[in-house]
N, C-alpha and C. Protein backbone atom coordinates (compact mmCIF):
# COMPACT_ATOMS: atom_id res chain seq x y z
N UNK A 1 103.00 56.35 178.99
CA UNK A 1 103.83 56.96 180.00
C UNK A 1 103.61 56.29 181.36
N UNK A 2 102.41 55.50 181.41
CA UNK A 2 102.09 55.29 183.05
C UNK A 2 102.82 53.57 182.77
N UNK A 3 102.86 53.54 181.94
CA UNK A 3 103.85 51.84 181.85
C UNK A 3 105.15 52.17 182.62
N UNK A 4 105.94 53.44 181.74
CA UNK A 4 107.14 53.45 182.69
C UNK A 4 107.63 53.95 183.60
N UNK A 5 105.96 54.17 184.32
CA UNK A 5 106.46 54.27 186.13
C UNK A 5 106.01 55.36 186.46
N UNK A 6 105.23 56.65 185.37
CA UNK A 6 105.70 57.71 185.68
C UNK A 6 103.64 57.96 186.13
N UNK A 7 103.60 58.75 187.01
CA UNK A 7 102.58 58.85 187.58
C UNK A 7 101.79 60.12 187.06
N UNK A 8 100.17 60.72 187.37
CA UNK A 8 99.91 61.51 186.87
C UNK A 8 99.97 62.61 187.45
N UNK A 9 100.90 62.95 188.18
CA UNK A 9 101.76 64.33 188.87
C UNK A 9 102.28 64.63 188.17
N UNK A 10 103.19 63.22 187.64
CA UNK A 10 104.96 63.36 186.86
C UNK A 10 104.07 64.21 185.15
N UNK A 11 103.05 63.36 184.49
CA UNK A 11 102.91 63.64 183.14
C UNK A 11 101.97 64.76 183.09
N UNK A 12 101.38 65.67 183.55
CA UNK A 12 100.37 66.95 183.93
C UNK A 12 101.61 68.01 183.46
N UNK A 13 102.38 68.22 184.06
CA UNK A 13 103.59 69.36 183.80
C UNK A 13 104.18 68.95 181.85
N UNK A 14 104.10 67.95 181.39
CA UNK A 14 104.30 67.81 180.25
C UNK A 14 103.39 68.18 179.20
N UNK A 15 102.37 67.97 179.30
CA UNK A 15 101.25 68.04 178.60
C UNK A 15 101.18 69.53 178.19
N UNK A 16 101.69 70.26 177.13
CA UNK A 16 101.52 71.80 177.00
C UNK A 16 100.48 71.99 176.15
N UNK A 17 99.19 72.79 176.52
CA UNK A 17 98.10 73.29 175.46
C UNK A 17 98.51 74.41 174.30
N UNK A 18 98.68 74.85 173.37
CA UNK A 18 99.39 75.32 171.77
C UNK A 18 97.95 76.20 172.54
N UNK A 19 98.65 77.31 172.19
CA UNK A 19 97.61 78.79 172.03
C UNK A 19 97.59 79.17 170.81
N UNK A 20 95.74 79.65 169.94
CA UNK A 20 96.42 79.75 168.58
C UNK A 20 96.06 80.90 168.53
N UNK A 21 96.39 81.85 167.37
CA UNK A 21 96.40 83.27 167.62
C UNK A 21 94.91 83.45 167.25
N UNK A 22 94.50 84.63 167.42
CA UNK A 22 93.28 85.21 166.66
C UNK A 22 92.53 84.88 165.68
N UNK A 23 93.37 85.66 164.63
CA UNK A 23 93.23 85.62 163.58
C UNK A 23 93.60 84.34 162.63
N UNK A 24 94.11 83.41 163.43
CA UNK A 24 94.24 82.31 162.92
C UNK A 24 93.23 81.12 162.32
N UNK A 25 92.70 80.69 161.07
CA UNK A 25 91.70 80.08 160.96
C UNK A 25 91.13 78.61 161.71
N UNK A 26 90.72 78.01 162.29
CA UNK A 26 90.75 76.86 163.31
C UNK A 26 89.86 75.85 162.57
N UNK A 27 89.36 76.35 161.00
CA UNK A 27 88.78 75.24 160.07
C UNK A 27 90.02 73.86 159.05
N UNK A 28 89.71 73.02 159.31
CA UNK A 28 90.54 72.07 158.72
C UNK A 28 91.06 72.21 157.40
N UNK A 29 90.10 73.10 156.74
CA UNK A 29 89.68 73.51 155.34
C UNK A 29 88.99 74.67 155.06
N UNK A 30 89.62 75.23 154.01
CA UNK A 30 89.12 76.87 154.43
C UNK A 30 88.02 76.56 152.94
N UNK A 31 86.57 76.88 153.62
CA UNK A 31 85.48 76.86 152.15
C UNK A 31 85.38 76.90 151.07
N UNK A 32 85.68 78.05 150.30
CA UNK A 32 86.15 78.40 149.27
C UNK A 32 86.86 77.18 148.50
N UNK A 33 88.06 77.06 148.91
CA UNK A 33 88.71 75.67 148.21
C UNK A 33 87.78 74.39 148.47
N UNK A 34 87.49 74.36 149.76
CA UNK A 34 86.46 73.34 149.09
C UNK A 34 85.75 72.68 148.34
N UNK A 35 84.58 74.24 147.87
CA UNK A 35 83.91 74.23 147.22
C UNK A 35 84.35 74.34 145.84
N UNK A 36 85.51 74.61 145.48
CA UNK A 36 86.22 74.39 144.44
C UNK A 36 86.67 72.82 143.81
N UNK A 37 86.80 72.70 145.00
CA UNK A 37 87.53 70.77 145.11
C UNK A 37 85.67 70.24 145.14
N UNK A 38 85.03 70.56 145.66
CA UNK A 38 83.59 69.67 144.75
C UNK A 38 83.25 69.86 143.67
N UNK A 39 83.60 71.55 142.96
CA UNK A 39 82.86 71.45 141.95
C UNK A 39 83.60 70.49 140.79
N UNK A 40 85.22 70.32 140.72
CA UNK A 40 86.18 70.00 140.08
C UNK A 40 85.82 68.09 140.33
N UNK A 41 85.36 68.30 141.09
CA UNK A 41 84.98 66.24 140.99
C UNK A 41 84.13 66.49 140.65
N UNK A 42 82.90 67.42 140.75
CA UNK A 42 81.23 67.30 139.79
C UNK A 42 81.92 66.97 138.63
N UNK A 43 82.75 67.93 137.81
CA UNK A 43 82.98 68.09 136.70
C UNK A 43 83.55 66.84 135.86
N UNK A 44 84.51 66.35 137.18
CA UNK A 44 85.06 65.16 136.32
C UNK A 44 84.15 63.73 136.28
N UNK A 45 83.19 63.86 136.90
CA UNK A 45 82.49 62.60 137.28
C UNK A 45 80.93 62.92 136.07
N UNK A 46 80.96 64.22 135.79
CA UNK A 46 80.29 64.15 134.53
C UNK A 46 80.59 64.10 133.03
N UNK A 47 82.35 64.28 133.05
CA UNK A 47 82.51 63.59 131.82
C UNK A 47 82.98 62.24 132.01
N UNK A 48 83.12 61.53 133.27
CA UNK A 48 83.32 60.36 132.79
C UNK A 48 81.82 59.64 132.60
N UNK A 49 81.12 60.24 133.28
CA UNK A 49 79.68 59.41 132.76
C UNK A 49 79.04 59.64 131.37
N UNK A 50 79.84 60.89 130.92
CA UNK A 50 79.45 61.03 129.28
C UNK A 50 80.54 59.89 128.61
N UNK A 51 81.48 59.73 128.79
CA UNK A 51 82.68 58.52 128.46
C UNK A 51 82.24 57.00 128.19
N UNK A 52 81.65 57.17 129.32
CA UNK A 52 80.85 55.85 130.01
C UNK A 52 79.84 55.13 128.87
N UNK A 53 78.93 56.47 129.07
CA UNK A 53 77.78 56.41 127.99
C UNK A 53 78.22 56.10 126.53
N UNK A 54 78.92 57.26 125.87
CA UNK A 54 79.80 56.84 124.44
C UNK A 54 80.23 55.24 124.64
N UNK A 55 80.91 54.63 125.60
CA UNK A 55 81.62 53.54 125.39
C UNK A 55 80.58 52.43 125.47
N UNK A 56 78.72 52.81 126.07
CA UNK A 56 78.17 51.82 126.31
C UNK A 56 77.10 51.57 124.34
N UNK A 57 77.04 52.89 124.09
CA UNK A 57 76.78 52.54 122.34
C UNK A 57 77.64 52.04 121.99
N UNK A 58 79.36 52.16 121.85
CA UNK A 58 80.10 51.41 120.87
C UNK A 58 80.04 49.89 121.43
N UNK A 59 79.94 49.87 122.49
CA UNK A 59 79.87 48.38 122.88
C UNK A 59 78.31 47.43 122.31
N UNK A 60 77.54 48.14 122.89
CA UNK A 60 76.06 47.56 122.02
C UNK A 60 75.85 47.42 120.88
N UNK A 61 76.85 48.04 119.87
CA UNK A 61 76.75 48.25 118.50
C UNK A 61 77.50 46.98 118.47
N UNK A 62 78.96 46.58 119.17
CA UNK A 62 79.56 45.89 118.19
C UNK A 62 78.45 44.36 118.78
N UNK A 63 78.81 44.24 119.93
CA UNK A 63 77.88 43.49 120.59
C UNK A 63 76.40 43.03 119.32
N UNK A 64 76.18 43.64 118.65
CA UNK A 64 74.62 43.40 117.67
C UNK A 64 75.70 42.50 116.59
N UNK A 65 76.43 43.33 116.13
CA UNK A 65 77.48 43.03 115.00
C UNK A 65 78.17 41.76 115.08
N UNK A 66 78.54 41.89 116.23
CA UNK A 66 79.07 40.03 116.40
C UNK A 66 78.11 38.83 116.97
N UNK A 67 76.61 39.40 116.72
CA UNK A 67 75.76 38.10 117.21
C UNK A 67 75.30 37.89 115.39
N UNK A 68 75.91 38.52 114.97
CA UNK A 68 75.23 38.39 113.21
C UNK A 68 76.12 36.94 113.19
N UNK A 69 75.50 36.08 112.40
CA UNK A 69 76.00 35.23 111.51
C UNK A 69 76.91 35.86 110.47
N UNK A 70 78.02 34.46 110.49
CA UNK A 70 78.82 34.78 110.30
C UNK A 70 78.99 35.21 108.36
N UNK A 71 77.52 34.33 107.96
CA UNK A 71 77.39 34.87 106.27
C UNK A 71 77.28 36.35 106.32
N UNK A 72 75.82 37.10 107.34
CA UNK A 72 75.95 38.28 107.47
C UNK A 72 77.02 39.25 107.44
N UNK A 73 78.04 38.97 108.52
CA UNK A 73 78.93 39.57 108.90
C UNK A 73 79.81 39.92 107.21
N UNK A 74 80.08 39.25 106.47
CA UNK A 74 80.68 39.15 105.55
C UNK A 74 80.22 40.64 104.32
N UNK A 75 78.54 40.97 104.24
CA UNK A 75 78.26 41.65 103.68
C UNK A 75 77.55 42.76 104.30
N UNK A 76 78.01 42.57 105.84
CA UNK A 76 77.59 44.19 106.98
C UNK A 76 79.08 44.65 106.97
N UNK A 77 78.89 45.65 107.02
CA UNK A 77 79.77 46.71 107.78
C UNK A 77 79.81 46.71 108.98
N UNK A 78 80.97 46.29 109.72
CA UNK A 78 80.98 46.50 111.21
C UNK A 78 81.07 47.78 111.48
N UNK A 79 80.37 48.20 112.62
CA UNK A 79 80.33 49.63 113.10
C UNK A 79 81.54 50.35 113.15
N UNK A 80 81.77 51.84 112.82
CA UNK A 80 82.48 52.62 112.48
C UNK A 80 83.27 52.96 113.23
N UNK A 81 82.89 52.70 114.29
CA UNK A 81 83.63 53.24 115.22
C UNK A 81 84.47 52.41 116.61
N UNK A 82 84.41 50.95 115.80
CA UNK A 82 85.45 49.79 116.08
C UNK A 82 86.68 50.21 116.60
N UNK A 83 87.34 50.94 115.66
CA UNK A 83 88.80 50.90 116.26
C UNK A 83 88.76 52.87 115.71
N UNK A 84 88.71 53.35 117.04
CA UNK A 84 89.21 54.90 117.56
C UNK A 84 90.35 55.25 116.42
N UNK A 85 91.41 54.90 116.15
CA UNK A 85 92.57 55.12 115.64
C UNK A 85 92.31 55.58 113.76
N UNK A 86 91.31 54.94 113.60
CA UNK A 86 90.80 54.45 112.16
C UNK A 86 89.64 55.81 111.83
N UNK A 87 89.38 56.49 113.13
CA UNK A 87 88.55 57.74 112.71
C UNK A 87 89.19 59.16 112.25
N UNK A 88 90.72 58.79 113.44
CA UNK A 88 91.71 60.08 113.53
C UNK A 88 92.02 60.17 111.53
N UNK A 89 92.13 58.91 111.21
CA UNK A 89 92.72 58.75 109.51
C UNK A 89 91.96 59.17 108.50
N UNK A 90 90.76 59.16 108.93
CA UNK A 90 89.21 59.58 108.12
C UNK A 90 89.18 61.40 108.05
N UNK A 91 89.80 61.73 109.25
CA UNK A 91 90.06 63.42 109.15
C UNK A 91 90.93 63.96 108.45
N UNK A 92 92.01 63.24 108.67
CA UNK A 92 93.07 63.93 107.74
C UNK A 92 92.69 64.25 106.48
């Protein structure tokens, strides 16, 4: 405002302070939800570290399985749980 000329007489009368009522809450975030919104990321950040974990056995497993030679490989069983899709078929 003081670029276009206008002095600090002119911009004082503009400037209006918002009165807020009483009973009005003046927290950004009311607690409760908060503490809701942390527990809901605890929650999700402990099943993805159970996810995590599951995906770090199937990986170590196959990981053993493909350092076998390749005669081995022929009369091992690769781990069971290779391909997800192939377990859903085992239930039926």
């Amino acid at each position: 405002m003081l670029d276009t000329g206008m002095t600090y007489e002119d911009i004082k009368p503009r400037l209006q302070i918002v009165d807020t009522k009483e009973d009005q809450p003046k927290d950004l975030a009311i607690i409760p939800e908060l503490i809701n919104q942390l527990k809901l990321a605890s929650e999700t950040v402990q099943k993805m570290k159970s996810e995590m974990g599951q995906q770090d056995q199937r990986i170590k497993a196959l990981e053993t399985w493909i350092a076998l030679p390749w005669y081995k490989k022929l009369i091992t069983r690769p781990p069971d749980f290779i391909n997800p899709t192939s377990d859903k078929k085992r239930e039926m």
